[in-house]
Protein backbone atom coordinates (compact mmCIF):
# COMPACT_ATOMS: atom_id res chain seq x y z
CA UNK A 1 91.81 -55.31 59.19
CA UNK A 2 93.08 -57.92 61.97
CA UNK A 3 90.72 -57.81 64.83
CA UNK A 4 92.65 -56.26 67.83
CA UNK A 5 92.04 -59.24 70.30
CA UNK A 6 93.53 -61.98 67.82
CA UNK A 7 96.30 -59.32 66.97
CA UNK A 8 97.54 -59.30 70.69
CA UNK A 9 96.77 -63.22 71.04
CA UNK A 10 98.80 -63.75 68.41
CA UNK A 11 101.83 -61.23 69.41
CA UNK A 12 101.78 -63.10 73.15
CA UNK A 13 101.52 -66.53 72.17
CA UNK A 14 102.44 -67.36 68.27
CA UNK A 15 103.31 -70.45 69.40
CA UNK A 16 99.35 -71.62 69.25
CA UNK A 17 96.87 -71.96 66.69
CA UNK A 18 93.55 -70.04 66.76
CA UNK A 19 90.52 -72.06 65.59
CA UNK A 20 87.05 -69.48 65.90
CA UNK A 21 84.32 -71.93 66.07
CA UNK A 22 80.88 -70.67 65.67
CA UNK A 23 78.54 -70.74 69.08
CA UNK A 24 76.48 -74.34 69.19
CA UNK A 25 72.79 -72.39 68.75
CA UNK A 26 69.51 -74.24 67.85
CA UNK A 27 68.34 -74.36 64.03
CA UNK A 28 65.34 -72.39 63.65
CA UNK A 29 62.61 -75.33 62.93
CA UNK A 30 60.09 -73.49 60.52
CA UNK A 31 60.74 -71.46 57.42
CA UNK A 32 61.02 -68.09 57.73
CA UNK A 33 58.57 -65.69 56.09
CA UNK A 34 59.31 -63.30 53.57
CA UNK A 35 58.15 -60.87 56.84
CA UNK A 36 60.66 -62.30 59.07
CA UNK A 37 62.86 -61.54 56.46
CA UNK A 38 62.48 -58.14 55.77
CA UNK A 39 62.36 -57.66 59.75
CA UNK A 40 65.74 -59.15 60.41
CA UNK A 41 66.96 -57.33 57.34
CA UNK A 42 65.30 -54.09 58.97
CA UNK A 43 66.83 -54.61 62.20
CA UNK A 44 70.28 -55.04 61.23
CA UNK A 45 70.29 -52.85 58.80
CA UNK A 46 68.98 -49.90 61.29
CA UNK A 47 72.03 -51.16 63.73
CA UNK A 48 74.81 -50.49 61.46
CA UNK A 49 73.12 -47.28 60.34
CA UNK A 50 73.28 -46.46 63.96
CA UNK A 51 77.08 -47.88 64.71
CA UNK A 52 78.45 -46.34 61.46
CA UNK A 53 77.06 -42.76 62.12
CA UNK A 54 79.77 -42.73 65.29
CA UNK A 55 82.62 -44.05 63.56
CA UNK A 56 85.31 -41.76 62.12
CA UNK A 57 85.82 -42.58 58.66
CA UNK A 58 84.10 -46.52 58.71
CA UNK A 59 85.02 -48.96 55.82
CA UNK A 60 81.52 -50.71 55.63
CA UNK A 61 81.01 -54.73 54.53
CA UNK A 62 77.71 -55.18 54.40
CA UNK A 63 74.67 -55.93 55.70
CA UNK A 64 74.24 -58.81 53.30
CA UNK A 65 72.95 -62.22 53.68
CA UNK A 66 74.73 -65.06 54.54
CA UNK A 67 74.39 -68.61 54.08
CA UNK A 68 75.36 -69.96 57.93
CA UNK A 69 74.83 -73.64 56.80
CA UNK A 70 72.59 -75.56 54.75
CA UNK A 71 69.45 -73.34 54.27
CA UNK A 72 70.37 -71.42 57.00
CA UNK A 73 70.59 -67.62 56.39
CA UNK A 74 71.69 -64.54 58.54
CA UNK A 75 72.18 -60.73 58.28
CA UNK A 76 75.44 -59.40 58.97
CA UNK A 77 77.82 -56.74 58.36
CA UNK A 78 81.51 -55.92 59.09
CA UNK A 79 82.11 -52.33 60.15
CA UNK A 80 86.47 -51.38 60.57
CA UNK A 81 88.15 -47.76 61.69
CA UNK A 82 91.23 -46.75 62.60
CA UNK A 83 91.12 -44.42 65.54
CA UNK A 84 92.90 -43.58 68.91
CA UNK A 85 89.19 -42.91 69.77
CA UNK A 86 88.20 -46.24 70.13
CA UNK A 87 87.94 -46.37 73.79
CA UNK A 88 85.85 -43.60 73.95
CA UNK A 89 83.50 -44.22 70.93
CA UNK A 90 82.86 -47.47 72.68
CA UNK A 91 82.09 -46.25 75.84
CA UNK A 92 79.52 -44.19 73.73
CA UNK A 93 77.73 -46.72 72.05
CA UNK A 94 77.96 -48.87 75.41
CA UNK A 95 76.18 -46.47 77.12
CA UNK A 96 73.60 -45.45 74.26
CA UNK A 97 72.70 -49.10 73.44
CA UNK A 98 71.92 -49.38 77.10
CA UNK A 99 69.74 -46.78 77.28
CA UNK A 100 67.95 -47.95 74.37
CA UNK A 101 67.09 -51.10 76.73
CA UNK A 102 69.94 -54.01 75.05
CA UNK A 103 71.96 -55.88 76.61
CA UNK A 104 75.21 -53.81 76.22
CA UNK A 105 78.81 -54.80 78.30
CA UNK A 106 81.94 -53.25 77.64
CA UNK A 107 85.00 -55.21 78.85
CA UNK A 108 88.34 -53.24 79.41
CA UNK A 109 91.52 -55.60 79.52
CA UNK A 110 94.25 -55.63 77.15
CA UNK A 111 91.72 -54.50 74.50
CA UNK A 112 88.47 -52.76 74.71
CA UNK A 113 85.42 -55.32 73.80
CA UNK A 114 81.43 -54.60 73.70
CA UNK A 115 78.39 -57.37 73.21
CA UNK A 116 75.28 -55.62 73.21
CA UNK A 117 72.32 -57.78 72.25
CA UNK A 118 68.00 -57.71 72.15
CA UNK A 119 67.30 -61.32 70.52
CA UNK A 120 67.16 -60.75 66.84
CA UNK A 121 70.33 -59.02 66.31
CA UNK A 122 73.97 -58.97 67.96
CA UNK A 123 77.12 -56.65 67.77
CA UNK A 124 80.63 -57.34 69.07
CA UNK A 125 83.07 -54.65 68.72
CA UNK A 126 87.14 -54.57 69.82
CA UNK A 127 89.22 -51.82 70.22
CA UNK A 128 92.69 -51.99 71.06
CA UNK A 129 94.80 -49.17 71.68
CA UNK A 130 98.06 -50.34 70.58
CA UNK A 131 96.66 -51.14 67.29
CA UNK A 132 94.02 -48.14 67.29
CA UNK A 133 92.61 -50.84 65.39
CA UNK A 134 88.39 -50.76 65.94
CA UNK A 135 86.14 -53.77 64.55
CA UNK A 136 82.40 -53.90 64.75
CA UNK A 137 80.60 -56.66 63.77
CA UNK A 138 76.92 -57.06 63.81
CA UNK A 139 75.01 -60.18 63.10
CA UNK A 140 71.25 -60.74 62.61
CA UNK A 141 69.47 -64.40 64.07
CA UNK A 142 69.78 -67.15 61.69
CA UNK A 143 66.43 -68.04 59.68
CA UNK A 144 65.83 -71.12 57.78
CA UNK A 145 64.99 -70.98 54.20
CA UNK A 146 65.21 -72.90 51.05
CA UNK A 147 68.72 -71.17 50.10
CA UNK A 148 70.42 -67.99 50.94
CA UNK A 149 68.61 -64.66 50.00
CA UNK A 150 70.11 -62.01 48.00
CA UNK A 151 71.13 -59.05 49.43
């Protein structure tokens, strides 16, 4: 599924090329323990559990690990709906990942998008209602190993 914001980027300006570059974040600097790794796996994990219990019908990718360059590794999953409910089931998790003391914003322009965060784990979701297209994405921190894990 076409994330909704790129969708209507595309449909108002196809005369310009999208290039998604990752955000510039420091390497971790020591290995990470087989603890740290069953933590970060715990912790996203327990997120898309979470996410995926309040989507209608969710097509799940995921959580697996991912190589995010050399002997970096992360935690991530891809979670995709369609709904006319997006609106509202963001509003939802806005509000309950707030509560649960994250950093949670929902953004309402031509599409619906939410960043919640706590340090070891974000999600960015986008809803748009002319698509009824809904995305979630949820990403642990990168850790540094000798090569990617196996999910």
């Amino acid at each position: 599924m076409t994330d909704p914001f790129f969708a209507v980027l595309r449909e108002r300006r196809p005369d310009i090329d999208i290039v998604i570059l990752p955000p510039d974040r420091a390497a971790p600097v020591d290995p990470a323990t087989p603890a740290d790794l069953a933590r970060s796996a715990e912790v996203v994990d327990a997120t898309v559990a979470a996410i995926t219990a309040r989507l209608p019908d969710p097509q799940v990718d995921g959580p697996t690990w991912e190589a995010f360059g050399p002997g970096l590794v992360r935690r991530r999953a891809a979670l995709s709906t369609r709904t006319a409910e997006g609106g509202t089931i963001l509003r939802t998790l806005e509000r309950a990942f707030a509560e649960a003391r994250w950093s949670s914003r929902l953004q309402i322009k031509a599409f619906h998008r939410w960043t919640a965060g706590r340090g070891d784990v974000d999600v960015v979701a986008t809803w748009s209602e002319r698509h009824d297209g809904l995305t979630v994405t949820v990403t642990g921190h990168e850790l540094r190993t000798d090569g990617p894990e196996e999910s």
